[in-house]
C-alpha atoms as a PDB file:
ATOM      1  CA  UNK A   1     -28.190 -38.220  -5.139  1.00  0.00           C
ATOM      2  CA  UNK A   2     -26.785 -38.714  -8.681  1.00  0.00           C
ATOM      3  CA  UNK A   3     -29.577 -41.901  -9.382  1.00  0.00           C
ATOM      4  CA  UNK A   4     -29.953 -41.910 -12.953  1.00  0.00           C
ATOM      5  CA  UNK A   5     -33.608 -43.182 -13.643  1.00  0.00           C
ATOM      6  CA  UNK A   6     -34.332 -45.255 -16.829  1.00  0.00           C
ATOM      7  CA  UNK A   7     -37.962 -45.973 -16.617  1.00  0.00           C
ATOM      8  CA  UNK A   8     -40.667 -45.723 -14.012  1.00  0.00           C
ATOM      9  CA  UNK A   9     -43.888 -47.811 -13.771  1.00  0.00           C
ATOM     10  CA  UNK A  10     -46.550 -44.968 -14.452  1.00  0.00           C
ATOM     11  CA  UNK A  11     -49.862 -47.420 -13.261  1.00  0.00           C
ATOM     12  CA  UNK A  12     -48.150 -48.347  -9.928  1.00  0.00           C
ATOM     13  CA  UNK A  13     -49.484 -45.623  -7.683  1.00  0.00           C
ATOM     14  CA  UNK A  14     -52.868 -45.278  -9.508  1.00  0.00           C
ATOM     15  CA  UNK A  15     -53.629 -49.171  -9.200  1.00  0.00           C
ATOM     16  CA  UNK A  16     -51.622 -49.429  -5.756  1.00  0.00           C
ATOM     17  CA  UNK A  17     -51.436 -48.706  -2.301  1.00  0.00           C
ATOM     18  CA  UNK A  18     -47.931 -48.519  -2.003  1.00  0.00           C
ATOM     19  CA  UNK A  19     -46.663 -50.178   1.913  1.00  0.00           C
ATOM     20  CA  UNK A  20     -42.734 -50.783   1.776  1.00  0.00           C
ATOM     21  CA  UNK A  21     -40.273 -50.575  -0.865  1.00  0.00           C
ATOM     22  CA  UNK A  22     -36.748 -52.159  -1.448  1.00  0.00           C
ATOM     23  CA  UNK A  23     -33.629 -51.458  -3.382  1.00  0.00           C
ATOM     24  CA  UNK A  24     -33.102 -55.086  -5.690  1.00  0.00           C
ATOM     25  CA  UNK A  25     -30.274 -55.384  -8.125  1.00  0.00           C
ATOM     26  CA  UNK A  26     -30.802 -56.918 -11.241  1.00  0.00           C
ATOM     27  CA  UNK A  27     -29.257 -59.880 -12.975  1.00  0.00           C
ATOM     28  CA  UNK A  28     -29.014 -58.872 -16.525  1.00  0.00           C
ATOM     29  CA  UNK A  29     -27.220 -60.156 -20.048  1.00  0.00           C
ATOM     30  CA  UNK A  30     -24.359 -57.902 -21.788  1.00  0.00           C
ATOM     31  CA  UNK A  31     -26.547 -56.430 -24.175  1.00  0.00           C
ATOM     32  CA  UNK A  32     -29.225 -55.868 -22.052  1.00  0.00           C
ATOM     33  CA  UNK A  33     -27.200 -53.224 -19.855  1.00  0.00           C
ATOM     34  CA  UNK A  34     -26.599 -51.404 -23.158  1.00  0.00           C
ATOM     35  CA  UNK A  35     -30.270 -50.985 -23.746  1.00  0.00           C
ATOM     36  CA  UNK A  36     -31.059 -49.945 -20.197  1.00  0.00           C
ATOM     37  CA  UNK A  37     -28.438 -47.245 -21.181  1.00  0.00           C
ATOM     38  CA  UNK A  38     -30.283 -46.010 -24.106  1.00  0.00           C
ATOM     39  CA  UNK A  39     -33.505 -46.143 -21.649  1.00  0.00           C
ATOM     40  CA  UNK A  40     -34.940 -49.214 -24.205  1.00  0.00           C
ATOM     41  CA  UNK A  41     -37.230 -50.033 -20.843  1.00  0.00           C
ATOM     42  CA  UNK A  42     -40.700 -50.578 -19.684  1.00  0.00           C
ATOM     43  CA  UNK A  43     -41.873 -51.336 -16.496  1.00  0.00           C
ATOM     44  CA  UNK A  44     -45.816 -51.367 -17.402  1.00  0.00           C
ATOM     45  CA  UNK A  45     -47.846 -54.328 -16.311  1.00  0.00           C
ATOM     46  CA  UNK A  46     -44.626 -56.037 -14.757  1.00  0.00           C
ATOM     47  CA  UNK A  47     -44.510 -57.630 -11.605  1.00  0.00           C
ATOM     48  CA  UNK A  48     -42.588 -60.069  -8.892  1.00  0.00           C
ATOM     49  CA  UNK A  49     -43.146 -63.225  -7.716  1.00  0.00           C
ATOM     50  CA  UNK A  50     -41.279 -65.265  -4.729  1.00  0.00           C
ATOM     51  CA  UNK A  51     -40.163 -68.367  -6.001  1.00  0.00           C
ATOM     52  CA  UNK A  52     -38.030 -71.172  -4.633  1.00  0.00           C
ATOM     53  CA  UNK A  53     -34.852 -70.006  -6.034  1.00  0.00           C
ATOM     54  CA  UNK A  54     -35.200 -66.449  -5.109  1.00  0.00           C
ATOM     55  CA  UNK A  55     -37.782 -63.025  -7.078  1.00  0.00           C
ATOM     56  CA  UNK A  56     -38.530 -63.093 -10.508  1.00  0.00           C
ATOM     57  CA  UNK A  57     -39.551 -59.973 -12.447  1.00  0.00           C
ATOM     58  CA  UNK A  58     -41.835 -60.966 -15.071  1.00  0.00           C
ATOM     59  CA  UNK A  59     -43.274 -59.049 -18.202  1.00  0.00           C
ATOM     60  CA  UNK A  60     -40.111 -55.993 -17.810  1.00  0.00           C
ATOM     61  CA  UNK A  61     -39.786 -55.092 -21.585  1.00  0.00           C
ATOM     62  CA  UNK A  62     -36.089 -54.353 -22.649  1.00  0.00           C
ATOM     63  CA  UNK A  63     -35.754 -54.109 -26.395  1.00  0.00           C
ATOM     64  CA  UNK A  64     -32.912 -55.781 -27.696  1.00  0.00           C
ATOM     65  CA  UNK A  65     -29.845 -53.863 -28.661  1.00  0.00           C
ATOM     66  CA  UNK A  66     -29.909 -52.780 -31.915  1.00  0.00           C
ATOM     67  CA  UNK A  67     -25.957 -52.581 -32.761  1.00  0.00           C
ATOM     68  CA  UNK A  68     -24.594 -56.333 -31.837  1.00  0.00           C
ATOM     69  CA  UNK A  69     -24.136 -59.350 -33.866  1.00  0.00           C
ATOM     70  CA  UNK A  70     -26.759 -61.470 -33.263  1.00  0.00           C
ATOM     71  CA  UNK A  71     -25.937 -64.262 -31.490  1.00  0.00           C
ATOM     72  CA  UNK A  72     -26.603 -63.065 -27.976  1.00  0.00           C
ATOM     73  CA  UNK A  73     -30.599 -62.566 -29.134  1.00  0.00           C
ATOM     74  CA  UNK A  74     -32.602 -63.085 -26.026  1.00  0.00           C
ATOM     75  CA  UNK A  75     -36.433 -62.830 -25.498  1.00  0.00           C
ATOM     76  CA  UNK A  76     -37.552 -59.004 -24.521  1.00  0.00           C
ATOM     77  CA  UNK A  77     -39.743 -60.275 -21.663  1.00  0.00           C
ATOM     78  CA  UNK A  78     -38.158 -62.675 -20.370  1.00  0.00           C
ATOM     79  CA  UNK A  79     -37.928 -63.288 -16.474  1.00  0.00           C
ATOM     80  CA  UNK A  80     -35.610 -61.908 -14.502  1.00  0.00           C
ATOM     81  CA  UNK A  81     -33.637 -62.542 -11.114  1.00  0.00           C
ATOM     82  CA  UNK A  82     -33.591 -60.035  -9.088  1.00  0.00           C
ATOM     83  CA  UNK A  83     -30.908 -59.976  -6.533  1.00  0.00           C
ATOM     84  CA  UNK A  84     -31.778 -59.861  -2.672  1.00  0.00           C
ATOM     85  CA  UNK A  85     -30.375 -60.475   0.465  1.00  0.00           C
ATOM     86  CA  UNK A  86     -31.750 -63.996   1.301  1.00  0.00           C
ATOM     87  CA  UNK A  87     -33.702 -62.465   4.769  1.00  0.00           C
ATOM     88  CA  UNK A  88     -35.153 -59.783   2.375  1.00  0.00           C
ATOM     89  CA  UNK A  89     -36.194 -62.827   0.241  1.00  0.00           C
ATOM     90  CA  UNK A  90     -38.125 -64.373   3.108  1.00  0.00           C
ATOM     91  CA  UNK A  91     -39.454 -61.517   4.470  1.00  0.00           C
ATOM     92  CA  UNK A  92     -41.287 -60.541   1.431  1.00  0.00           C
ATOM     93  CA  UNK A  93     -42.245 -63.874   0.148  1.00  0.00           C
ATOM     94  CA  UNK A  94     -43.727 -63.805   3.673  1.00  0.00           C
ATOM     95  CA  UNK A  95     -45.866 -60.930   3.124  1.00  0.00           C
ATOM     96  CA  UNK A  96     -46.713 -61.948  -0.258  1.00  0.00           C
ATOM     97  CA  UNK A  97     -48.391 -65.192   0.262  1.00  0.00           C
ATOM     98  CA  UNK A  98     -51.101 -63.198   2.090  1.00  0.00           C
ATOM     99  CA  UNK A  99     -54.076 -62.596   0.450  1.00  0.00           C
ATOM    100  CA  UNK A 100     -54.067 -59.300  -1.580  1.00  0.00           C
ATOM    101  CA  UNK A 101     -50.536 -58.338  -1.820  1.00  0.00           C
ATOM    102  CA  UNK A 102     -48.200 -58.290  -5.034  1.00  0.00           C
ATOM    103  CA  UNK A 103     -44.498 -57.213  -5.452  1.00  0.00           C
ATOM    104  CA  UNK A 104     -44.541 -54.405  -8.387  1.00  0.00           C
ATOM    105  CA  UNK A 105     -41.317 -52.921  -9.644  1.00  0.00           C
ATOM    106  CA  UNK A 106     -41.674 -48.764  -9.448  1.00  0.00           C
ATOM    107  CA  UNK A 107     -38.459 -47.509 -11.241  1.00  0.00           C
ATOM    108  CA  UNK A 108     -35.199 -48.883 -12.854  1.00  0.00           C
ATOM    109  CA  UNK A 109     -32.066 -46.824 -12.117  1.00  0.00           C
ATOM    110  CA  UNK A 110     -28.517 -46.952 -12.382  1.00  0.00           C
ATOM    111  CA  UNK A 111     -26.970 -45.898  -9.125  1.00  0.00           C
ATOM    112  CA  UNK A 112     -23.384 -44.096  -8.363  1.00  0.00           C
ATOM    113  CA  UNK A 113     -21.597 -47.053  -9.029  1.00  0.00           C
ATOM    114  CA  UNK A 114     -23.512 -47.790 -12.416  1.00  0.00           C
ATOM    115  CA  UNK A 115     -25.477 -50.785 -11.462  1.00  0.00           C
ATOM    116  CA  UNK A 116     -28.956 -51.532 -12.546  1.00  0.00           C
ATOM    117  CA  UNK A 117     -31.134 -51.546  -9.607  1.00  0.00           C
ATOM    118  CA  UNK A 118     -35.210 -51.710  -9.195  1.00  0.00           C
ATOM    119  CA  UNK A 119     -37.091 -50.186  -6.733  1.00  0.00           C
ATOM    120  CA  UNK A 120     -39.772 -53.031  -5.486  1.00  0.00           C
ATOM    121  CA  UNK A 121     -43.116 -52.155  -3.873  1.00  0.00           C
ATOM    122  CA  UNK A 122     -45.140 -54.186  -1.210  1.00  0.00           C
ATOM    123  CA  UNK A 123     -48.209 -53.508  -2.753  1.00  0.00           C
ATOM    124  CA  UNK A 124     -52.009 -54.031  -2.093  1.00  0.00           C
ATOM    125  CA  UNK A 125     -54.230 -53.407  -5.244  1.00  0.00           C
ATOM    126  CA  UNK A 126     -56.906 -50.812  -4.976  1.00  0.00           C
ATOM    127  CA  UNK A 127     -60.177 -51.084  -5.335  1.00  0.00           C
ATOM    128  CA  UNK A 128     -62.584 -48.597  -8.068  1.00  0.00           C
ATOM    129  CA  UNK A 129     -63.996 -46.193  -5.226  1.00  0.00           C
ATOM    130  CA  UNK A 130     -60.205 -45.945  -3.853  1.00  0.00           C
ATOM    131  CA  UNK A 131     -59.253 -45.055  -7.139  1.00  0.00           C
ATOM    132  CA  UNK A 132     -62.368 -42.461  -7.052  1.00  0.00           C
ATOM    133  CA  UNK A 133     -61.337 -40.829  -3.419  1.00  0.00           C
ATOM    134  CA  UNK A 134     -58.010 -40.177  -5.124  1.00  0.00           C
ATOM    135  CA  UNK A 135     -58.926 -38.477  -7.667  1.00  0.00           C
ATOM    136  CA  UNK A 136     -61.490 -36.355  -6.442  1.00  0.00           C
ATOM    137  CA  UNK A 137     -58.769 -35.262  -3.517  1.00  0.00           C
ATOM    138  CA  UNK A 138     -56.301 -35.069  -6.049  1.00  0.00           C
ATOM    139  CA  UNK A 139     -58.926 -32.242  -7.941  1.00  0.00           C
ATOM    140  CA  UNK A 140     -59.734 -30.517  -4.079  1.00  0.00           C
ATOM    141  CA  UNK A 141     -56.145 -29.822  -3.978  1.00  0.00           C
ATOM    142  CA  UNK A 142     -55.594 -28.480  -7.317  1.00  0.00           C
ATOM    143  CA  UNK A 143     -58.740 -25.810  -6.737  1.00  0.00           C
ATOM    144  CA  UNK A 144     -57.259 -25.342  -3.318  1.00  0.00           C
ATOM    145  CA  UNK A 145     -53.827 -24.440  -5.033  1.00  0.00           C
ATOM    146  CA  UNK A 146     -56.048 -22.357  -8.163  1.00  0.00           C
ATOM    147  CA  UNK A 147     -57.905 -20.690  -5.294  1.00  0.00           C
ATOM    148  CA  UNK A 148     -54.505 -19.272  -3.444  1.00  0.00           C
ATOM    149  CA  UNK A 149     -52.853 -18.272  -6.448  1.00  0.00           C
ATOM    150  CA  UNK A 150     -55.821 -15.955  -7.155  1.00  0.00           C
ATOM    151  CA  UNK A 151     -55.352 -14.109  -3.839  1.00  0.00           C
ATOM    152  CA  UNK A 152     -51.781 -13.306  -3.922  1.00  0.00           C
END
């Protein structure tokens, strides 16, 4: 696969359980595009939310591009279509107007043919003592790992 990642969201799989993702394109502004390409990006503490005319990605950072005029100056954070097939618009929106889950962008790529896609997470927010069993497997493992090394 020849995916070409510009930013991943480095809180998503810490702060949630992760159920279903899906490929969304991106509806973006000229100069935009030419930040993504110089990775100008961040996905931290963004999320989606179904609205009536389709999902909006809210708080995704992309600094403006330094080397342009001027005139095209548009707000960093500003919210952002994302682009859907209209039954993976209702099935989502579906699932997210249950209690507890939130759509949470994971990476931002360009794919083969160059456009800017997000990878979108069903996701149900964990709770402190999840966060707790994670960590202390995540430790188990590593000794686990330590431990096998030392034999060989």
């Amino acid at each position: 696969m020849t995916d070409t990642t510009i930013a991943t969201n480095s809180k998503a799989f810490r702060d949630y359980s992760i159920l279903e993702t899906v490929e969304a394109g991106i509806e973006l502004k000229g100069s935009e595009v030419k930040s993504l390409r110089e990775k100008r990006v961040s996905l931290n503490d963004s999320f989606a939310r179904a609205e009536a005319n389709g999902i909006i990605l809210y708080n995704c950072h992309i600094t403006n591009y330094d080397k342009r005029d001027g005139f095209d100056k548009s707000e960093p954070t500003r919210p952002r279509r994302l682009l859907l097939h209209k039954q993976e618009i209702n099935k989502l929106s579906g699932k997210v107007n249950q209690r507890g889950f939130s759509l949470i962008p994971l990476k931002m790529y360009f794919n083969r043919r160059g456009f800017a896609k997000v990878e979108l997470a069903l996701a149900k927010g964990k709770k402190l003592y999840d966060k707790r069993r994670d960590i202390k497997e995540r430790q188990l493992k590593r000794e686990l790992r330590r431990a096998v090394r030392r034999k060989t």
